[in-house]
Protein backbone atom coordinates (compact mmCIF):
# COMPACT_ATOMS: atom_id res chain seq x y z
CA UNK A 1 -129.48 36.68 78.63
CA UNK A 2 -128.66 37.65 82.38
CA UNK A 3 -128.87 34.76 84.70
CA UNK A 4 -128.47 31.61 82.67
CA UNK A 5 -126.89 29.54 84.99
CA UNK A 6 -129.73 30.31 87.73
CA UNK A 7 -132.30 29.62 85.17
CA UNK A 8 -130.76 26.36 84.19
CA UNK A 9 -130.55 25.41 87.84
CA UNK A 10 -133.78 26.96 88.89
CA UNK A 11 -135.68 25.39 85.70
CA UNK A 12 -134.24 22.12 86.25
CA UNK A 13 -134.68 21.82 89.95
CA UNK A 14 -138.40 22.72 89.28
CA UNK A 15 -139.18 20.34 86.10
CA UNK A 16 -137.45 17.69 88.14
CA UNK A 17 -139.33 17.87 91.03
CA UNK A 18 -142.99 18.55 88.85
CA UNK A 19 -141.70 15.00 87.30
CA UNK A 20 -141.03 13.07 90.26
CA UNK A 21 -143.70 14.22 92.42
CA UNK A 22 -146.38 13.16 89.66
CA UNK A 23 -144.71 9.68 89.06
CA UNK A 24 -144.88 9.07 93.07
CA UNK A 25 -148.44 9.65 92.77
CA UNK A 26 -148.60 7.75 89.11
CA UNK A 27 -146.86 4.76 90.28
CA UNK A 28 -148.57 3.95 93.52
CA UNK A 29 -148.42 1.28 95.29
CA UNK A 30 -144.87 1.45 94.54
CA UNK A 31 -142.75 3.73 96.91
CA UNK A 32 -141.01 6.86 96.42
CA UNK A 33 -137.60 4.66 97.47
CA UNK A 34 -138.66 1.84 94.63
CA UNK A 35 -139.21 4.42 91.70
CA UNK A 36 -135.65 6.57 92.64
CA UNK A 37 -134.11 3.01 92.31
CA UNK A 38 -135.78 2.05 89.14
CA UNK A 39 -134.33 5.23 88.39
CA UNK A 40 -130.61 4.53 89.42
CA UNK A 41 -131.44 1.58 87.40
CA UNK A 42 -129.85 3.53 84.68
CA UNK A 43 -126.86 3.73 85.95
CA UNK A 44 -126.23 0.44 88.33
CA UNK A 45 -128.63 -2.08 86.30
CA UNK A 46 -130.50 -4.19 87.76
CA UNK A 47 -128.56 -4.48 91.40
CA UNK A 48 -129.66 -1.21 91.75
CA UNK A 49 -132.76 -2.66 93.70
CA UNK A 50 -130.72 -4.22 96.42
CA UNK A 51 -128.26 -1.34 97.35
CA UNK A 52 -130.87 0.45 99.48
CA UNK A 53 -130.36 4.37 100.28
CA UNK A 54 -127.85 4.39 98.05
CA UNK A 55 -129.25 3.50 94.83
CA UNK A 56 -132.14 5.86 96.31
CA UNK A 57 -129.97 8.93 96.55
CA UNK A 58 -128.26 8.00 93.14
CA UNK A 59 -131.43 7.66 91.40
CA UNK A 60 -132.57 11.17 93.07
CA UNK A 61 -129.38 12.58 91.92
CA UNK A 62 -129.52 10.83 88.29
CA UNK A 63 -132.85 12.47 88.19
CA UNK A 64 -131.93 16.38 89.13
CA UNK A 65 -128.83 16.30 86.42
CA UNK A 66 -130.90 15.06 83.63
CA UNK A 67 -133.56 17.67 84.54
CA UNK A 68 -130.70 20.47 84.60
CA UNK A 69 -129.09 18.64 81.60
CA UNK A 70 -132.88 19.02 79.50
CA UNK A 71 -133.26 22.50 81.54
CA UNK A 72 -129.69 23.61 80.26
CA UNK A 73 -130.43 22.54 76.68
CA UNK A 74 -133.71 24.66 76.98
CA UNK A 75 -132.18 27.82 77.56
CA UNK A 76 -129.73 27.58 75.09
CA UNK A 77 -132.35 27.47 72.66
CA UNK A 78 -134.44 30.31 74.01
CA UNK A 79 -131.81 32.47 73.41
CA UNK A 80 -132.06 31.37 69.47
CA UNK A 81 -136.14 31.42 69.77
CA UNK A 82 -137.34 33.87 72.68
CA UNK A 83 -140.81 32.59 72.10
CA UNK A 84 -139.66 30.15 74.54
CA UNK A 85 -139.79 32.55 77.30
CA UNK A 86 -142.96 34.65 75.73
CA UNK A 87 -144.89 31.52 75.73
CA UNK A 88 -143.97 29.57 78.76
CA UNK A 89 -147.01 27.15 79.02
CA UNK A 90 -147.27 25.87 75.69
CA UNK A 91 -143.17 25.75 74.96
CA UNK A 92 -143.56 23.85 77.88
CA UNK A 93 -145.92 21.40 77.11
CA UNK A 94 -144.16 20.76 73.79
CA UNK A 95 -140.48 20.71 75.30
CA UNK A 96 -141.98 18.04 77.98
CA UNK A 97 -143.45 15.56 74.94
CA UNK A 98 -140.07 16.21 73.51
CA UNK A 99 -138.29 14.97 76.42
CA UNK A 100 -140.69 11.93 76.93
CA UNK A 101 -139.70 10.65 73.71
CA UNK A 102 -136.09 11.15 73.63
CA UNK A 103 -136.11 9.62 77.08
CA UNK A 104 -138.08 6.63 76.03
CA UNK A 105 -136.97 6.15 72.76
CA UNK A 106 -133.11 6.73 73.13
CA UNK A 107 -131.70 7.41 77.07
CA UNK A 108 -133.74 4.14 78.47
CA UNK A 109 -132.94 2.23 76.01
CA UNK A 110 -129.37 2.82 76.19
CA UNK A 111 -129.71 2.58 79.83
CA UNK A 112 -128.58 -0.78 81.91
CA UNK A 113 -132.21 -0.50 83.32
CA UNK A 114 -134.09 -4.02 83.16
CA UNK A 115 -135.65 -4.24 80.13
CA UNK A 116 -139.69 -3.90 80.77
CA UNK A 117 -142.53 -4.78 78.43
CA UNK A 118 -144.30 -2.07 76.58
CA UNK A 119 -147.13 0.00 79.29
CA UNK A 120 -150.53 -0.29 78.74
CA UNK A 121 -151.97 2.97 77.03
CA UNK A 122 -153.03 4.73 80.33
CA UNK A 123 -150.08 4.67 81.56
CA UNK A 124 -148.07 6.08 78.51
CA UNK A 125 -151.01 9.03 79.10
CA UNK A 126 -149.91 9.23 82.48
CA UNK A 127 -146.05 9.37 81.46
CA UNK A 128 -146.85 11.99 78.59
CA UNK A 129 -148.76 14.07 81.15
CA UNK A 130 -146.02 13.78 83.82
CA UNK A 131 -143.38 14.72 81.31
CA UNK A 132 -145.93 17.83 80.54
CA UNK A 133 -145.89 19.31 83.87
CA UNK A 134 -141.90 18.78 83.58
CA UNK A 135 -142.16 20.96 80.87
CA UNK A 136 -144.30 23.63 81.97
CA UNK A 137 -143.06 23.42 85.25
CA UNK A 138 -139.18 23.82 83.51
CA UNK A 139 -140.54 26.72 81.32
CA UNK A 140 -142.05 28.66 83.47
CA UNK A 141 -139.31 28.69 85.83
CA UNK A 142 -136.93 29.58 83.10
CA UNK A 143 -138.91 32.38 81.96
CA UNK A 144 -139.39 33.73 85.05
CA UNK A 145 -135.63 34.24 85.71
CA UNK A 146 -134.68 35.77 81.86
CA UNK A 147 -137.50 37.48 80.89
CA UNK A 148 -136.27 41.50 80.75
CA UNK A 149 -139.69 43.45 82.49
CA UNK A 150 -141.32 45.24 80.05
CA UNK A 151 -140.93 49.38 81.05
């Protein structure tokens, strides 16, 4: 496949941004600046609230290399199952429900983020479909950069 590390880039700069955008719109009234900190979380725990810009631009950054991380581990397997790239919407959808529960059920919970109590059902909805326009949003990129034209 020509272009893999421009798809893995590409794909995981657009999934990344499809996923934040919808949870600054998800997790209103909270601010963009809370949720990249709750993000950075992660990574600085609990203090992560108090550092200000910079826990903001870590969490940004945290974000856009575990996009390109999922985005690079996409790829890989596209070149073992081209329907991947033939099917971008639904691969999509499926890779972004994938990535919601690996997320929730193993990187958070490793994670020095504070520990939170279980969401309400709409809002696991609104997770799932945020992580689903990750996915198609990842996809699609992806596809668009190593699909060969057909002649």
């Amino acid at each position: 496949m020509p272009n893999k590390p421009l798809a893995i880039v590409a794909a995981g700069l657009a999934g990344g941004a499809a996923d934040i955008l919808t949870a600054f719109v998800i997790y209103r009234p909270a601010t963009p600046d809370r949720i990249l900190q709750a993000v950075a979380a992660g990574l600085l725990g609990p203090a992560s609230f108090d550092q200000g810009m910079t826990s903001v631009a870590i969490g940004a950054v945290s974000h856009f290399v575990i996009s390109i991380l999922f985005a690079g581990l996409y790829v890989v397997g596209a070149g073992y199952a081209p329907v991947l790239l033939r099917k971008p919407v639904i691969s999509g959808l499926t890779f972004g429900v994938f990535v919601y529960g690996v997320m929730n059920a193993i990187v958070v919970p490793l994670s020095l983020a504070p520990e939170r109590p279980v969401p309400p059902d709409p809002m696991i909805g609104l997770g799932l479909m945020a992580h689903a326009f990750f996915g198609i949003a990842l996809a699609v990129a992806a596809a668009r950069i190593l699909r060969t034209p057909k002649i």
